[in-house]
PDB file of N, CA and C in Angstrom:
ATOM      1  N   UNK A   1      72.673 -17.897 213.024  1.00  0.00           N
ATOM      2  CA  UNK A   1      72.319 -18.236 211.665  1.00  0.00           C
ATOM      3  C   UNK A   1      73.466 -17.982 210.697  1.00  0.00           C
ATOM      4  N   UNK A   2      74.353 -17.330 211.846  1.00  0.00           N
ATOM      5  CA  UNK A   2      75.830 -16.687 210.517  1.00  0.00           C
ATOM      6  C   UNK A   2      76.364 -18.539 209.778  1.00  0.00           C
ATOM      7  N   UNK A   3      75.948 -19.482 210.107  1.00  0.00           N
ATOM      8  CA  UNK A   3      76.454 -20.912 210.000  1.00  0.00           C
ATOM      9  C   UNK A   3      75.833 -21.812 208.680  1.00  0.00           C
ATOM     10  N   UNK A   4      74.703 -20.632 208.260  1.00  0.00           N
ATOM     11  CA  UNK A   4      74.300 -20.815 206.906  1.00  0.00           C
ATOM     12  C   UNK A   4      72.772 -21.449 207.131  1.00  0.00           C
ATOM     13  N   UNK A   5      72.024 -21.718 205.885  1.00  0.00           N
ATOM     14  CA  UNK A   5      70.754 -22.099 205.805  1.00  0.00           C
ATOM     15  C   UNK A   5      70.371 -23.352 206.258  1.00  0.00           C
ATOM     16  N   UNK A   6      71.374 -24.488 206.421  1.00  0.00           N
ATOM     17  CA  UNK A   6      70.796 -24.887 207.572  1.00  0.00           C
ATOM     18  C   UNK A   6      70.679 -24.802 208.982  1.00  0.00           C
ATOM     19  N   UNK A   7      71.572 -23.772 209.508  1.00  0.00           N
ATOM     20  CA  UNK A   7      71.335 -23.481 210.613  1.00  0.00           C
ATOM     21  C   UNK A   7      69.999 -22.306 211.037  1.00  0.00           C
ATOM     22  N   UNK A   8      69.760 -21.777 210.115  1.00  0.00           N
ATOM     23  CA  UNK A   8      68.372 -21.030 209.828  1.00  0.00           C
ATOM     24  C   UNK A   8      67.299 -21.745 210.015  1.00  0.00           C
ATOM     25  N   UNK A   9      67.459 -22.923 209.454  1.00  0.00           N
ATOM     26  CA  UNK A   9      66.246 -23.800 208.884  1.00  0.00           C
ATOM     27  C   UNK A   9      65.826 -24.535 210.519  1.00  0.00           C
ATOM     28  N   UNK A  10      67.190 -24.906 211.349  1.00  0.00           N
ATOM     29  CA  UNK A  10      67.035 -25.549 212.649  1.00  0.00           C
ATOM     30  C   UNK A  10      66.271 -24.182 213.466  1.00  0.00           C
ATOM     31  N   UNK A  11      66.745 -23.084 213.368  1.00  0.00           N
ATOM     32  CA  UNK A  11      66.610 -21.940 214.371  1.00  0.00           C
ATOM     33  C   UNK A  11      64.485 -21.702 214.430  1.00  0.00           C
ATOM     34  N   UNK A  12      64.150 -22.642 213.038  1.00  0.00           N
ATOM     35  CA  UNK A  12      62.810 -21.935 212.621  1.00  0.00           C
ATOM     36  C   UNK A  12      62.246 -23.036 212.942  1.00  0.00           C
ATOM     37  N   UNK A  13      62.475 -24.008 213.500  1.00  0.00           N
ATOM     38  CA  UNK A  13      61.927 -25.623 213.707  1.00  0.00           C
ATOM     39  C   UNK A  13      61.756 -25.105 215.006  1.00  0.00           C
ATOM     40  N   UNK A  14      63.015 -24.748 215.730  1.00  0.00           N
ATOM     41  CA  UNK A  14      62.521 -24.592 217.241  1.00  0.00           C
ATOM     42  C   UNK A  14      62.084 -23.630 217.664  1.00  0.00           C
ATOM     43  N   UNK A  15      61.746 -22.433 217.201  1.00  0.00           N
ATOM     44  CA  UNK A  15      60.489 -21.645 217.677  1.00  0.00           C
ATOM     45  C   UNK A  15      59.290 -21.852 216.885  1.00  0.00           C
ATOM     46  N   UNK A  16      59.346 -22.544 216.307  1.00  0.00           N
ATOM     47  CA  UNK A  16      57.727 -23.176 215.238  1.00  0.00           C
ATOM     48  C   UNK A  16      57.328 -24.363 215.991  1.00  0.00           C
ATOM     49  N   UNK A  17      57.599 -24.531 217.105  1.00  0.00           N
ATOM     50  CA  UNK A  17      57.069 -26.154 217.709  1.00  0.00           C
ATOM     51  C   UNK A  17      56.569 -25.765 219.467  1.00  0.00           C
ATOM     52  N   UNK A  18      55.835 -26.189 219.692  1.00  0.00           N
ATOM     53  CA  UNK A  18      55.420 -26.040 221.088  1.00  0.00           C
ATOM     54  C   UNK A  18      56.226 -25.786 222.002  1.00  0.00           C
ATOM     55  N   UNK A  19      56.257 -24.752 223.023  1.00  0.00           N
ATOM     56  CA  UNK A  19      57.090 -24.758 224.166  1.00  0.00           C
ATOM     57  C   UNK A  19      57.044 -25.559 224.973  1.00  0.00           C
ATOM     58  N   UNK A  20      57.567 -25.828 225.774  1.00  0.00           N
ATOM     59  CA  UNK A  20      57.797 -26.643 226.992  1.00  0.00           C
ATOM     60  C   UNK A  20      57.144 -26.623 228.295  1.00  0.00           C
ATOM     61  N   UNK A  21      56.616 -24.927 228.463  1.00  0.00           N
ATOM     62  CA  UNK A  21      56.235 -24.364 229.485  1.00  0.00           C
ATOM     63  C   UNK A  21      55.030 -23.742 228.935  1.00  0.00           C
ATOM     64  N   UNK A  22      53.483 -23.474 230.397  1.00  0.00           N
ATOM     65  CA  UNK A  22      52.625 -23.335 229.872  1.00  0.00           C
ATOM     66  C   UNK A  22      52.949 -21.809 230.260  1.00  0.00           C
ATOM     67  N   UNK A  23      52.921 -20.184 229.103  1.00  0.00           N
ATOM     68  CA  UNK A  23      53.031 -19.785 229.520  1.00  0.00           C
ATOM     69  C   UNK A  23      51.584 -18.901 230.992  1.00  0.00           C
ATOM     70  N   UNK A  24      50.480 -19.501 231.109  1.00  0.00           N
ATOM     71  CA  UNK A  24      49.490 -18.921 232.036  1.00  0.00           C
ATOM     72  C   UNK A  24      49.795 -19.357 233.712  1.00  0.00           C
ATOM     73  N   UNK A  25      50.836 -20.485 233.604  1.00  0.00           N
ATOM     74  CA  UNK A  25      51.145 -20.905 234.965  1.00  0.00           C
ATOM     75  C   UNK A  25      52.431 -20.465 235.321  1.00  0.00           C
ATOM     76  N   UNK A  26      53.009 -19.431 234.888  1.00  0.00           N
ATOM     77  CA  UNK A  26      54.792 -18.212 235.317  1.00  0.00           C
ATOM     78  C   UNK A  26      53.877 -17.858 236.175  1.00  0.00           C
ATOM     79  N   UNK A  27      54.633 -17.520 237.463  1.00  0.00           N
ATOM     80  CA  UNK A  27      53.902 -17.096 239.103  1.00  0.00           C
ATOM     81  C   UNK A  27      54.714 -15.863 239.494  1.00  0.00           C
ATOM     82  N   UNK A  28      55.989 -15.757 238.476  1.00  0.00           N
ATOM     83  CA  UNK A  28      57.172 -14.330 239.000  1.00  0.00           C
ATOM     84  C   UNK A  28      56.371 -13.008 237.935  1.00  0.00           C
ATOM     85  N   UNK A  29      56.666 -11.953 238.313  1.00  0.00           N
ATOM     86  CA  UNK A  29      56.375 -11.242 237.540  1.00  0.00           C
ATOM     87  C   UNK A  29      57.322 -10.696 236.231  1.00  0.00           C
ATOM     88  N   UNK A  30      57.209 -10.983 235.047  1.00  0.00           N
ATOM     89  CA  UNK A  30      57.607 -10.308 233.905  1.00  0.00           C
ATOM     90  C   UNK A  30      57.655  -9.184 233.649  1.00  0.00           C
ATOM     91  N   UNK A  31      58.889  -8.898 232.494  1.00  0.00           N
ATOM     92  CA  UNK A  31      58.718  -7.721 232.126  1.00  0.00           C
ATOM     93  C   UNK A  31      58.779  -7.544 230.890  1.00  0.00           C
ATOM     94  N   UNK A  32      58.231  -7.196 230.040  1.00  0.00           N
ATOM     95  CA  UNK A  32      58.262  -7.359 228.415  1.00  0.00           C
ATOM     96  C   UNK A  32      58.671  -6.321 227.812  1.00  0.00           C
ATOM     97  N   UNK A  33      59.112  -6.222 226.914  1.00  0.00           N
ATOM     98  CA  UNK A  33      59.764  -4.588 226.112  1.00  0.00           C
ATOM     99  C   UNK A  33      59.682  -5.450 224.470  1.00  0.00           C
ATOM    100  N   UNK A  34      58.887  -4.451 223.538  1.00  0.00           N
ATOM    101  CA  UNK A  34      58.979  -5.149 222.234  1.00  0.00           C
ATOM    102  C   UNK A  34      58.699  -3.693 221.657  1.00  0.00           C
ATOM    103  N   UNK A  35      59.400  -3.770 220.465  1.00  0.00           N
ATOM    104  CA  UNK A  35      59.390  -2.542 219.457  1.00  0.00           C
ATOM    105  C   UNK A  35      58.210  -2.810 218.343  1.00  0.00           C
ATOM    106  N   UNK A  36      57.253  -1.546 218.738  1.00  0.00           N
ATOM    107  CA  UNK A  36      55.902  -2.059 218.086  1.00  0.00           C
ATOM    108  C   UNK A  36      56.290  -1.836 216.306  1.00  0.00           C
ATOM    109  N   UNK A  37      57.408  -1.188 216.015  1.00  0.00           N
ATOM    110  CA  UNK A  37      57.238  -1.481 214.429  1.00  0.00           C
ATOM    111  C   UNK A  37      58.547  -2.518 214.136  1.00  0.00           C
ATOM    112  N   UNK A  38      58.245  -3.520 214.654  1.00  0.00           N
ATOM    113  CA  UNK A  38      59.251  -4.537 214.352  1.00  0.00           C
ATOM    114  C   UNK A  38      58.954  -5.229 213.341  1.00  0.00           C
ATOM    115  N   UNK A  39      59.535  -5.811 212.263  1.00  0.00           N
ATOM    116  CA  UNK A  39      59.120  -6.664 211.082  1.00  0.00           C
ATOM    117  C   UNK A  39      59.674  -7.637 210.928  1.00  0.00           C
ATOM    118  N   UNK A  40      60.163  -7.985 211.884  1.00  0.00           N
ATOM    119  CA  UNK A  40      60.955  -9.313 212.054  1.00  0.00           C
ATOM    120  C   UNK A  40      59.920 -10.054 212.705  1.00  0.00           C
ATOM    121  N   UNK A  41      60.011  -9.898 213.954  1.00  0.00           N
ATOM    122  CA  UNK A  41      58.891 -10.352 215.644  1.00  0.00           C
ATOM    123  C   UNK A  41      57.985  -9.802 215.272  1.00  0.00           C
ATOM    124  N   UNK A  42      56.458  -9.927 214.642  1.00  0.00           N
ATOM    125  CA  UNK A  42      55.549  -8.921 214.658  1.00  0.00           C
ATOM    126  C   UNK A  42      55.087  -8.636 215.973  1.00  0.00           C
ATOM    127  N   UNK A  43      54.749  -7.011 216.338  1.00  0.00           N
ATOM    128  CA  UNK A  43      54.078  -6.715 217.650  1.00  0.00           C
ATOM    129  C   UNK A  43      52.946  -7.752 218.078  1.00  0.00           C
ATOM    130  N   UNK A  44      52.043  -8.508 217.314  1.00  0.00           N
ATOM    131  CA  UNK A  44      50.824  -9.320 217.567  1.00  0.00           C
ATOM    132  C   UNK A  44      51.324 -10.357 218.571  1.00  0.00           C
ATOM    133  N   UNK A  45      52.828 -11.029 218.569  1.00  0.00           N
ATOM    134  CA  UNK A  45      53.004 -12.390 219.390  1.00  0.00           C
ATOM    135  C   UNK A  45      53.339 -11.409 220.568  1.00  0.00           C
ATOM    136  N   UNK A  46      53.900 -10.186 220.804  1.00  0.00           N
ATOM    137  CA  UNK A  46      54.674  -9.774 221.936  1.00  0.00           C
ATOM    138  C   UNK A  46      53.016  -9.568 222.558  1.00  0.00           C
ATOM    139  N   UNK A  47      52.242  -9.181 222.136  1.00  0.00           N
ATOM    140  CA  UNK A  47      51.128  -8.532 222.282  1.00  0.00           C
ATOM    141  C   UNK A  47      50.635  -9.885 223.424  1.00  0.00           C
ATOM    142  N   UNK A  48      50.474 -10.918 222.271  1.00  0.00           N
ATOM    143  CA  UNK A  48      49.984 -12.530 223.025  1.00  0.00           C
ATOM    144  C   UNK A  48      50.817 -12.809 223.818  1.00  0.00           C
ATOM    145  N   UNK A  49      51.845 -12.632 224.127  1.00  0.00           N
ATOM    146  CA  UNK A  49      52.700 -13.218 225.445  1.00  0.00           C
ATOM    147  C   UNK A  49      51.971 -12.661 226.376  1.00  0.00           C
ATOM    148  N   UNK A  50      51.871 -11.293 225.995  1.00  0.00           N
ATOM    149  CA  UNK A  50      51.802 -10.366 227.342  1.00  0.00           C
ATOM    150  C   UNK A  50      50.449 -10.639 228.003  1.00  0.00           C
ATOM    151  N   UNK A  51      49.220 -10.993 227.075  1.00  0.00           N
ATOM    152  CA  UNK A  51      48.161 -10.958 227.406  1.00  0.00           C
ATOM    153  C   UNK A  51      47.858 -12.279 228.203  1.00  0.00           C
ATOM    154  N   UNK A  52      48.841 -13.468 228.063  1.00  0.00           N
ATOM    155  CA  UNK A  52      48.850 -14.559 228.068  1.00  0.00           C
ATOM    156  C   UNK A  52      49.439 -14.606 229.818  1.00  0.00           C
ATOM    157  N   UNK A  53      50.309 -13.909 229.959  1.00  0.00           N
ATOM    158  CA  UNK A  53      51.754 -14.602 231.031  1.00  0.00           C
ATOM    159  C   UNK A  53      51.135 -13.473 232.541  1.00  0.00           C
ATOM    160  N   UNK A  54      50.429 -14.194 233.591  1.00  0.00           N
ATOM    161  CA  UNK A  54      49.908 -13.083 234.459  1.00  0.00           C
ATOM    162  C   UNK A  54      51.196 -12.258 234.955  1.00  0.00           C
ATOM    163  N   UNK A  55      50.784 -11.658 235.508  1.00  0.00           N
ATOM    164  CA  UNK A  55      51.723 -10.357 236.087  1.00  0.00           C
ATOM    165  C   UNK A  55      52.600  -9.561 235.056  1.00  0.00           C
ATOM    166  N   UNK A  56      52.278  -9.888 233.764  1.00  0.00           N
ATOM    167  CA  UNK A  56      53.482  -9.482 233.097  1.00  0.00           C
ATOM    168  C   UNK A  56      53.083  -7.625 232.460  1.00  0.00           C
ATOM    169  N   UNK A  57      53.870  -7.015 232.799  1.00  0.00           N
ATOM    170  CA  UNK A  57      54.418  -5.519 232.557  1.00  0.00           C
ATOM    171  C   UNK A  57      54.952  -5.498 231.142  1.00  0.00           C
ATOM    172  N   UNK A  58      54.121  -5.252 229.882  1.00  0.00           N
ATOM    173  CA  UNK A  58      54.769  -5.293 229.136  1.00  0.00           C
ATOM    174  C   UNK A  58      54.655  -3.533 228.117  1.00  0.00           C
ATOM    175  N   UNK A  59      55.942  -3.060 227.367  1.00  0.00           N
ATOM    176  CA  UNK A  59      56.014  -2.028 227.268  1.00  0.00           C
ATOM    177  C   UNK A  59      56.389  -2.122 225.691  1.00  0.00           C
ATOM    178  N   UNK A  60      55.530  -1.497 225.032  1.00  0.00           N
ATOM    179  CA  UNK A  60      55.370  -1.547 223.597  1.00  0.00           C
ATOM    180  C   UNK A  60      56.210   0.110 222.922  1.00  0.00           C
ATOM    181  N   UNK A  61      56.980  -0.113 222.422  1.00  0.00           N
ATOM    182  CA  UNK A  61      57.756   1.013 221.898  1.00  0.00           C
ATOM    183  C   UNK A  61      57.514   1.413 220.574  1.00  0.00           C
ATOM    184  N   UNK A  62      57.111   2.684 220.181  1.00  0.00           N
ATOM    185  CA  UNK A  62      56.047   3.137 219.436  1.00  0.00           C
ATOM    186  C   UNK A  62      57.358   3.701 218.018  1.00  0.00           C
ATOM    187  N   UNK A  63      57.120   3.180 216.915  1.00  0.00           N
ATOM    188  CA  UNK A  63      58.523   3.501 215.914  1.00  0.00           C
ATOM    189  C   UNK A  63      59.876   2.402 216.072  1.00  0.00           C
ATOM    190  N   UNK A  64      60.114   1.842 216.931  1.00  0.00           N
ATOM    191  CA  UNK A  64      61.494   1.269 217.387  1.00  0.00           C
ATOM    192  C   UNK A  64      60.827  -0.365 216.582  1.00  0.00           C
ATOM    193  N   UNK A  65      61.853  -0.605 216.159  1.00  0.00           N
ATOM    194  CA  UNK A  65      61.688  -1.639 215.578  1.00  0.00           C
ATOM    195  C   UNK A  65      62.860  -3.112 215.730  1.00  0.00           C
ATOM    196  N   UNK A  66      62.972  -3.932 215.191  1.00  0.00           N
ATOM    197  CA  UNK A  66      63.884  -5.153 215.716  1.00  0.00           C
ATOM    198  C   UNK A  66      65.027  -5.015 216.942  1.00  0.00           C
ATOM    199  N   UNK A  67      65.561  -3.882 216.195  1.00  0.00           N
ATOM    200  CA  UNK A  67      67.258  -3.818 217.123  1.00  0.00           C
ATOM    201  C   UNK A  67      66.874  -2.789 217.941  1.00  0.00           C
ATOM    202  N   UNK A  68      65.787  -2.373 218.742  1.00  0.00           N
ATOM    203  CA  UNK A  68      65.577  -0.862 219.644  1.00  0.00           C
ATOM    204  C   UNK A  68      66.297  -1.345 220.811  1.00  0.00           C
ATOM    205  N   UNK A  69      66.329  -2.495 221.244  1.00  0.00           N
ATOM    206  CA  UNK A  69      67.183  -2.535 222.507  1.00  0.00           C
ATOM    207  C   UNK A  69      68.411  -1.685 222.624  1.00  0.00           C
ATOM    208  N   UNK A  70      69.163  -1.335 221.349  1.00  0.00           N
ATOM    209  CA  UNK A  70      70.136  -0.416 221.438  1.00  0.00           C
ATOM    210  C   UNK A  70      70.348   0.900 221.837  1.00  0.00           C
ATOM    211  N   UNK A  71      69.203   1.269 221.913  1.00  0.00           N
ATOM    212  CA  UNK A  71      68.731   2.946 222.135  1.00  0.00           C
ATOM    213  C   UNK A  71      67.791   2.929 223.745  1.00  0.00           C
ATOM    214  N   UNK A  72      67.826   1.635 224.289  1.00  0.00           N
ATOM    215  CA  UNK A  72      67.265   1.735 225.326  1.00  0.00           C
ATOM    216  C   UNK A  72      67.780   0.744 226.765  1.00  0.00           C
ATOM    217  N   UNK A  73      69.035   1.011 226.289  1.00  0.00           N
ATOM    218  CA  UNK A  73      69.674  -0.611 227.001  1.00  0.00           C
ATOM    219  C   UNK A  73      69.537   0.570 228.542  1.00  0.00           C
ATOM    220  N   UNK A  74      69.675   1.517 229.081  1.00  0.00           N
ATOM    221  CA  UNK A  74      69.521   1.902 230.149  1.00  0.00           C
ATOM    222  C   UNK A  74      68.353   1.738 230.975  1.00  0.00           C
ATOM    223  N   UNK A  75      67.204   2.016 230.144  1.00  0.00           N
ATOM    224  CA  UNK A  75      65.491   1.879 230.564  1.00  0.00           C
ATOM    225  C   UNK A  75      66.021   0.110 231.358  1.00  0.00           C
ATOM    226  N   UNK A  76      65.577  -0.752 230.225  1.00  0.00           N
ATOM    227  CA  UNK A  76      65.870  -1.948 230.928  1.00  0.00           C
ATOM    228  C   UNK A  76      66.438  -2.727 231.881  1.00  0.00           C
ATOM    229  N   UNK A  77      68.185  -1.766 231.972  1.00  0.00           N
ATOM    230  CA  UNK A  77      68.819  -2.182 233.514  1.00  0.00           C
ATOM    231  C   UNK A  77      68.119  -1.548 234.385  1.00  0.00           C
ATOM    232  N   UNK A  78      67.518  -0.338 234.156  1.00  0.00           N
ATOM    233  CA  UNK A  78      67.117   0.498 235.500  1.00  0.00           C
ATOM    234  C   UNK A  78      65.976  -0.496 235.844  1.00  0.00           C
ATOM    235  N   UNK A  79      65.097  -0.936 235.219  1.00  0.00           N
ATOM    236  CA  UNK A  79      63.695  -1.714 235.362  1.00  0.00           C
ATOM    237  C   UNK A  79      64.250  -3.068 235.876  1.00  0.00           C
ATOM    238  N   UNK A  80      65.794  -3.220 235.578  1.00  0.00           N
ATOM    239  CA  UNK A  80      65.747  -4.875 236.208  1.00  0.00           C
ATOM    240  C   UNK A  80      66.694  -4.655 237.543  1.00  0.00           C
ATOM    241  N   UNK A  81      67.143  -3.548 238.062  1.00  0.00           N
ATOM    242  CA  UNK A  81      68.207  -3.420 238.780  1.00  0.00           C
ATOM    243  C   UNK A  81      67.541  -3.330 240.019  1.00  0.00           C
TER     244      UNK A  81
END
């Protein structure tokens, strides 16, 4: 979005429009990580993925908000390694 407001404006068209994929038919198992005081992403859609996408492991981080991946980039390799 550093490319200015219209590149904002494109970035909000394509996650505001239907996906491509249904997510109830993913057959691999997921893993979800979302920072429950995020105010960007509200917790409610991470919430609906998770409830949505079978097998999916999803882990709600209690205080951590938009950028928590930074404080937890180890958790995640260990969980994907």
């Amino acid at each position: 979005m550093r490319q200015g407001p219209r590149d904002a404006a494109q970035e909000l068209l394509l996650l505001g429009r239907p996906w491509d994929i249904a997510l109830a038919e993913i057959r691999v198992p997921v893993r979800l990580w979302h920072g429950a005081a995020d105010t960007q992403v509200p917790v409610a859609i991470a919430r609906r993925l998770a409830a949505t996408i079978p097998h999916c492991r999803a882990r709600f981080i209690p205080a951590a908000g938009h950028f928590w991946i930074f404080d937890h980039v180890d958790e995640i390799l260990a969980a994907l390694a």
